[in-house]
Protein backbone atom coordinates (compact mmCIF):
# COMPACT_ATOMS: atom_id res chain seq x y z
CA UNK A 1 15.73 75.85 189.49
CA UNK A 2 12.67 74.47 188.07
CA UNK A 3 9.96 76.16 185.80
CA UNK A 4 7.42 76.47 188.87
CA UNK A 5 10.49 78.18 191.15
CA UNK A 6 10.98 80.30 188.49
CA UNK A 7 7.63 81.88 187.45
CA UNK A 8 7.73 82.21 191.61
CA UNK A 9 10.46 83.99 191.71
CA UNK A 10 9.09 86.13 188.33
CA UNK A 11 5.49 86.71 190.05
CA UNK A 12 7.09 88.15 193.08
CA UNK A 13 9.18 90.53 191.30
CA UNK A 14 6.12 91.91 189.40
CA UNK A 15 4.36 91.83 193.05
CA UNK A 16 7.00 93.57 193.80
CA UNK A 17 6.84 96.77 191.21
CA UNK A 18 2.81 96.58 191.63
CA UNK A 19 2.57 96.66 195.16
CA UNK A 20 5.57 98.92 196.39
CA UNK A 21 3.51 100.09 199.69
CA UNK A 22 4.62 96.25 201.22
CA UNK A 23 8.07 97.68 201.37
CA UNK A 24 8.07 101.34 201.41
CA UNK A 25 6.63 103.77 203.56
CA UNK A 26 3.49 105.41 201.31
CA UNK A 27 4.44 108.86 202.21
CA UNK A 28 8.24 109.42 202.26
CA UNK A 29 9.03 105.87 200.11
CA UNK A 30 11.63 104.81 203.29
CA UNK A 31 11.47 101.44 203.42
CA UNK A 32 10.09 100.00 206.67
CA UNK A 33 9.61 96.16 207.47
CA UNK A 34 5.74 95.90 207.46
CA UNK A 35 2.62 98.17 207.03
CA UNK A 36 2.43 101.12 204.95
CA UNK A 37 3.81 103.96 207.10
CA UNK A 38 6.29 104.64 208.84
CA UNK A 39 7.10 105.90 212.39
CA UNK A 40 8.70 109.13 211.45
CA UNK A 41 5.50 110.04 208.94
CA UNK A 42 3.76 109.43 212.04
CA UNK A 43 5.47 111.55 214.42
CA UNK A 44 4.65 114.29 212.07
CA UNK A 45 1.25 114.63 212.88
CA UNK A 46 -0.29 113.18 209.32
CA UNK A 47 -3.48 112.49 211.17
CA UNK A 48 -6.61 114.39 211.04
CA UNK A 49 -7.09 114.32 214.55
CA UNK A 50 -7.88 116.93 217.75
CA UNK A 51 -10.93 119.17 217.67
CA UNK A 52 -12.46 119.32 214.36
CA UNK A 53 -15.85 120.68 212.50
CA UNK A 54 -18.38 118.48 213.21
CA UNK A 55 -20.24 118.63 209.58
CA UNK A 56 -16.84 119.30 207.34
CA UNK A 57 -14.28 117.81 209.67
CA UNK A 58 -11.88 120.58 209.22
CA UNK A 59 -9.54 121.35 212.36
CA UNK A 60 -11.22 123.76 213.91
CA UNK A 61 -9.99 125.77 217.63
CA UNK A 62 -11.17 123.96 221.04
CA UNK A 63 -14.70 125.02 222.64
CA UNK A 64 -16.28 125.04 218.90
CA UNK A 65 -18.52 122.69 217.14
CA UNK A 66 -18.87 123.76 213.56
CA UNK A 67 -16.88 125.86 211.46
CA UNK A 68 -17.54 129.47 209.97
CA UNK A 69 -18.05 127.92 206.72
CA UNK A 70 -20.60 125.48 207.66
CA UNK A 71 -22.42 127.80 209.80
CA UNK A 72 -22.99 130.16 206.52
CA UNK A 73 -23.51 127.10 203.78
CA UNK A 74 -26.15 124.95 203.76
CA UNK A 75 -24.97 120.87 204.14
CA UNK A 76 -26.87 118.04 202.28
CA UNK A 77 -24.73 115.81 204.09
CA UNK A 78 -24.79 114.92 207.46
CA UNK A 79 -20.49 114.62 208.47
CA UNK A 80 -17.38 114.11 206.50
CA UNK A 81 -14.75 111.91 207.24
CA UNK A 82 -11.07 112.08 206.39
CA UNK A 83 -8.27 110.53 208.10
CA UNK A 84 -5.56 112.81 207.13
CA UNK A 85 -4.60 116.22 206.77
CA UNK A 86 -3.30 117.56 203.08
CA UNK A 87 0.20 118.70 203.88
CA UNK A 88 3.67 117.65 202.65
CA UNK A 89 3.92 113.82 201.88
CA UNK A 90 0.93 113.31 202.38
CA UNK A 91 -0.26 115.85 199.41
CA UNK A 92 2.68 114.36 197.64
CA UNK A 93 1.44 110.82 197.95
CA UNK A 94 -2.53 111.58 196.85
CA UNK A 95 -0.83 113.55 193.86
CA UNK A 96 0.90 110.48 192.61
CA UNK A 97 -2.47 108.85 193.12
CA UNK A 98 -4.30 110.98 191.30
CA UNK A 99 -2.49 112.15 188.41
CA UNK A 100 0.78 109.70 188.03
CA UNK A 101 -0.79 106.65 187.70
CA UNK A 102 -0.32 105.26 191.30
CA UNK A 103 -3.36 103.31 191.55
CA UNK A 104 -1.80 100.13 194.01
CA UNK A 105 -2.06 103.79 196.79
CA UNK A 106 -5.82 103.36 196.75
CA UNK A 107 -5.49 100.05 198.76
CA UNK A 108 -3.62 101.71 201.54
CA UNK A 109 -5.80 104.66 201.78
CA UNK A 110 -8.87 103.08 201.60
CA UNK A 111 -7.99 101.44 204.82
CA UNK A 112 -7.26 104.84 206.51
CA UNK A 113 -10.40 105.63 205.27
CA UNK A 114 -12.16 102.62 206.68
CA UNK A 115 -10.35 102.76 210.25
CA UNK A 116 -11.27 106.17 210.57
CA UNK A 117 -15.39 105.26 209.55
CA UNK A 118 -15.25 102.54 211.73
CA UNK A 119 -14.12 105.26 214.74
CA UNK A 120 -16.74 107.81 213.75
CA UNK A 121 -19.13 104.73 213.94
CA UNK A 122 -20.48 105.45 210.56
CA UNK A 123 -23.21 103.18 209.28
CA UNK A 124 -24.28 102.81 205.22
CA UNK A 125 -25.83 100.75 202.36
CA UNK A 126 -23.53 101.99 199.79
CA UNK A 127 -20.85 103.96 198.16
CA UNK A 128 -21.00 106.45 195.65
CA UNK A 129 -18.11 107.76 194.18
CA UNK A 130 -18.16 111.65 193.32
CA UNK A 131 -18.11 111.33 189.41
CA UNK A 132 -15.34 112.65 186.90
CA UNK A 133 -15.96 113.76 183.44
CA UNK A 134 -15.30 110.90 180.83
CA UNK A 135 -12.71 113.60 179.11
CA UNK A 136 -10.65 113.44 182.38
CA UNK A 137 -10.97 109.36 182.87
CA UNK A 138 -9.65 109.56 179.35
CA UNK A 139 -7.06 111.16 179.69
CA UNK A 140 -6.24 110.19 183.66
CA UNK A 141 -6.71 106.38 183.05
CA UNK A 142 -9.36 105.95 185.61
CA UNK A 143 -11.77 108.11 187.99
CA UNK A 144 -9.87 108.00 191.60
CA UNK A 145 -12.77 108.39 193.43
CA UNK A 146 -14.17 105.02 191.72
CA UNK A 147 -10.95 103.33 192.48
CA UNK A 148 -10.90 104.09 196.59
CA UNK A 149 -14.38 103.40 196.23
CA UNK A 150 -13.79 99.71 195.12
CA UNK A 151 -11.19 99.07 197.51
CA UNK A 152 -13.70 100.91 200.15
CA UNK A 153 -15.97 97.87 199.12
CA UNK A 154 -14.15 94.98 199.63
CA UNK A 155 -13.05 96.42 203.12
CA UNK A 156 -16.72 96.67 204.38
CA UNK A 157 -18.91 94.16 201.97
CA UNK A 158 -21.10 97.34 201.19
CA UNK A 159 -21.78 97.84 197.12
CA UNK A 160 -20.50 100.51 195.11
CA UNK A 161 -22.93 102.74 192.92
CA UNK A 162 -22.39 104.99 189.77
CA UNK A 163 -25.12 106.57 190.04
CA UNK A 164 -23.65 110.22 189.29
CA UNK A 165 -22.60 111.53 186.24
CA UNK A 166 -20.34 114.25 185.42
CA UNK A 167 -22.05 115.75 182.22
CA UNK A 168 -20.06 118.94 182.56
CA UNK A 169 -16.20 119.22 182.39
CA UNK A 170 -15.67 122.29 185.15
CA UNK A 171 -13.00 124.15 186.27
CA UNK A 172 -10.57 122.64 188.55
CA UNK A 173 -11.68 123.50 192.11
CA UNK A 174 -8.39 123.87 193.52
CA UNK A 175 -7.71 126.90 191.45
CA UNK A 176 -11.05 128.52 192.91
CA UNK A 177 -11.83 130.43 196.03
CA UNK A 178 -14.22 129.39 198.18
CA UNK A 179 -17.02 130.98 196.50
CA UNK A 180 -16.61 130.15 192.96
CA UNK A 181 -15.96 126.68 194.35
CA UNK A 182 -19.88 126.66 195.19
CA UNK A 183 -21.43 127.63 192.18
CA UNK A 184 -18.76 126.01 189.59
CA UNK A 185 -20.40 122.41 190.34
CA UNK A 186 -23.81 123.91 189.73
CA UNK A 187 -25.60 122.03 187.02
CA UNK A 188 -22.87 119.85 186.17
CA UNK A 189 -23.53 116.37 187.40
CA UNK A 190 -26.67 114.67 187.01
CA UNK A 191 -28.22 111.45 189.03
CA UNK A 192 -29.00 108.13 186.59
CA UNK A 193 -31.68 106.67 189.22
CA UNK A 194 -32.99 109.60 192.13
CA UNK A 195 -35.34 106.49 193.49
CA UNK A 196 -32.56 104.02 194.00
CA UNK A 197 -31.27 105.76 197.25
CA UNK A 198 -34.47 106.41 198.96
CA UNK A 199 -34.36 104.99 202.02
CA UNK A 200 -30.92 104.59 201.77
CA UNK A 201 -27.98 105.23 203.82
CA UNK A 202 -25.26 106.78 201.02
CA UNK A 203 -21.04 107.34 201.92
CA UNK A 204 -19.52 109.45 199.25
CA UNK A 205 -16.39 108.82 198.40
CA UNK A 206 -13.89 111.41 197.01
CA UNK A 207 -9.96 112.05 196.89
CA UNK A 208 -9.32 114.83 198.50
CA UNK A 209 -12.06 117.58 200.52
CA UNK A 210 -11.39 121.00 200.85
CA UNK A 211 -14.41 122.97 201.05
CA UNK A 212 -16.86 120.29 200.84
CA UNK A 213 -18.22 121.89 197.81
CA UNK A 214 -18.32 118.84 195.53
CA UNK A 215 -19.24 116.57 197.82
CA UNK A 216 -22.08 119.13 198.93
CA UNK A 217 -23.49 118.90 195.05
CA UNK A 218 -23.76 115.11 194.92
CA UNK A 219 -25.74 115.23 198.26
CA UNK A 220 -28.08 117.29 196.43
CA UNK A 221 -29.10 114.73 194.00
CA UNK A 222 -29.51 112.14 196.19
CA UNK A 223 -31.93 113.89 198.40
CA UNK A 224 -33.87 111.07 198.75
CA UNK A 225 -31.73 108.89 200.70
CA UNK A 226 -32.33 108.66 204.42
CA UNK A 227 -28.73 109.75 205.49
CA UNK A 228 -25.93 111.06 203.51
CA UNK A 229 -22.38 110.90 204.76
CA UNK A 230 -18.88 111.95 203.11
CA UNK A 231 -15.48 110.41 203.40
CA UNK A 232 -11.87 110.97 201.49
CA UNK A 233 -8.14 110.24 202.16
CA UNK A 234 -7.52 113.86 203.13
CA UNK A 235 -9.02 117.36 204.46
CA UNK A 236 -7.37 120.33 203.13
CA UNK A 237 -6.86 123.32 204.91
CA UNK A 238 -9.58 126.04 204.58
């Protein structure tokens, strides 16, 4: 075996530890010949499909439009989109995205994300991620929100902008109710350039949406755009 055959063979192994989703299922880790899921994650009903709100896109019951929630909060935004629902594996799988250092995931999931935008038929100029405080990118590695975001890019050619800041480190939202979610965001993000979306058609980007809270803030400061839409990997149950 030659030098070239061997720095092959050593690239592909690397390929191989980097890239795991090529082999593995990116839910349940069974290994499956090609794509990133497999049929049995499937079966289970992973998708966030069926009759859902048409502002948040939370599951909602058949014969409805908008959810209780959305009825009672004013949106900045105009829909969310989120390919998945936040159960089992698939809560599993964004976990080890977000706090384990699983960052080849965001490749993967940004394609849900995409297929899903291209259904809904959802047309923009850019992405915006939804910020994190430097103190968590610190300590995290990287913002995950910026990371989908980039992949988000290269899918659809459209350029990503950090144009929010996260000046305040808040409370974790998923150990608030649904009230304190909407005021803990309050006042702590700021917008670098208010005139650089006017006009503009804005898709923010973000992990994981629950009540639509966060999101909800950064459409606030970017009032000026001409449409405002929302997207992440997953919509968690209300």
């Amino acid at each position: 075996m030659n030098i070239r055959q061997n720095l092959t063979k050593f690239k592909n192994k690397v390929l191989d530890i980097i890239f795991p989703n090529g082999f593995s299922c990116i839910f349940c880790g069974r290994e499956i010949p090609q794509g990133d899921i497999c049929d049995r994650c499937t079966e289970k009903n992973i998708f966030n499909t069926g009759n859902r709100c048409q502002l948040c896109d939370t599951p909602i019951k058949e014969g409805n439009i908008v959810c209780d929630h959305c009825k009672s909060h004013k949106r900045a935004f105009k829909s969310v989109s989120c390919p998945l629902l936040y159960e089992n594996e698939i809560r599993s799988s964004i976990l080890k995205f977000k706090s384990d250092g699983a960052k080849y995931l965001a490749k993967p999931f940004a394609k849900l994300i995409f297929d899903r935008l291209t259904t809904d038929d959802i047309q923009f100029d850019i992405i915006v991620p939804v910020p994190s405080h430097k103190k968590t990118i610190r300590k995290r590695g990287y913002n995950p929100a910026r990371v989908l975001a980039d992949e988000l890019s290269l899918l659809t050619g459209k350029p990503v902008a950090d144009i929010l800041i996260k000046t305040v480190q808040t409370k974790n939202q998923k150990l608030l109710n649904f009230n304190e979610r909407q005021t803990n965001l309050e006042n702590s993000m700021t917008i670098t350039d208010a005139n650089f979306v006017k006009g503009k058609k804005v898709l923010i980007i973000d992990d994981i949406i629950t009540t639509a809270a966060t999101v909800n803030a950064c459409a606030l400061l970017m009032h000026k755009a001409s449409e405002i839409y929302a997207c992440a990997i997953a919509r968690r149950s209300l």
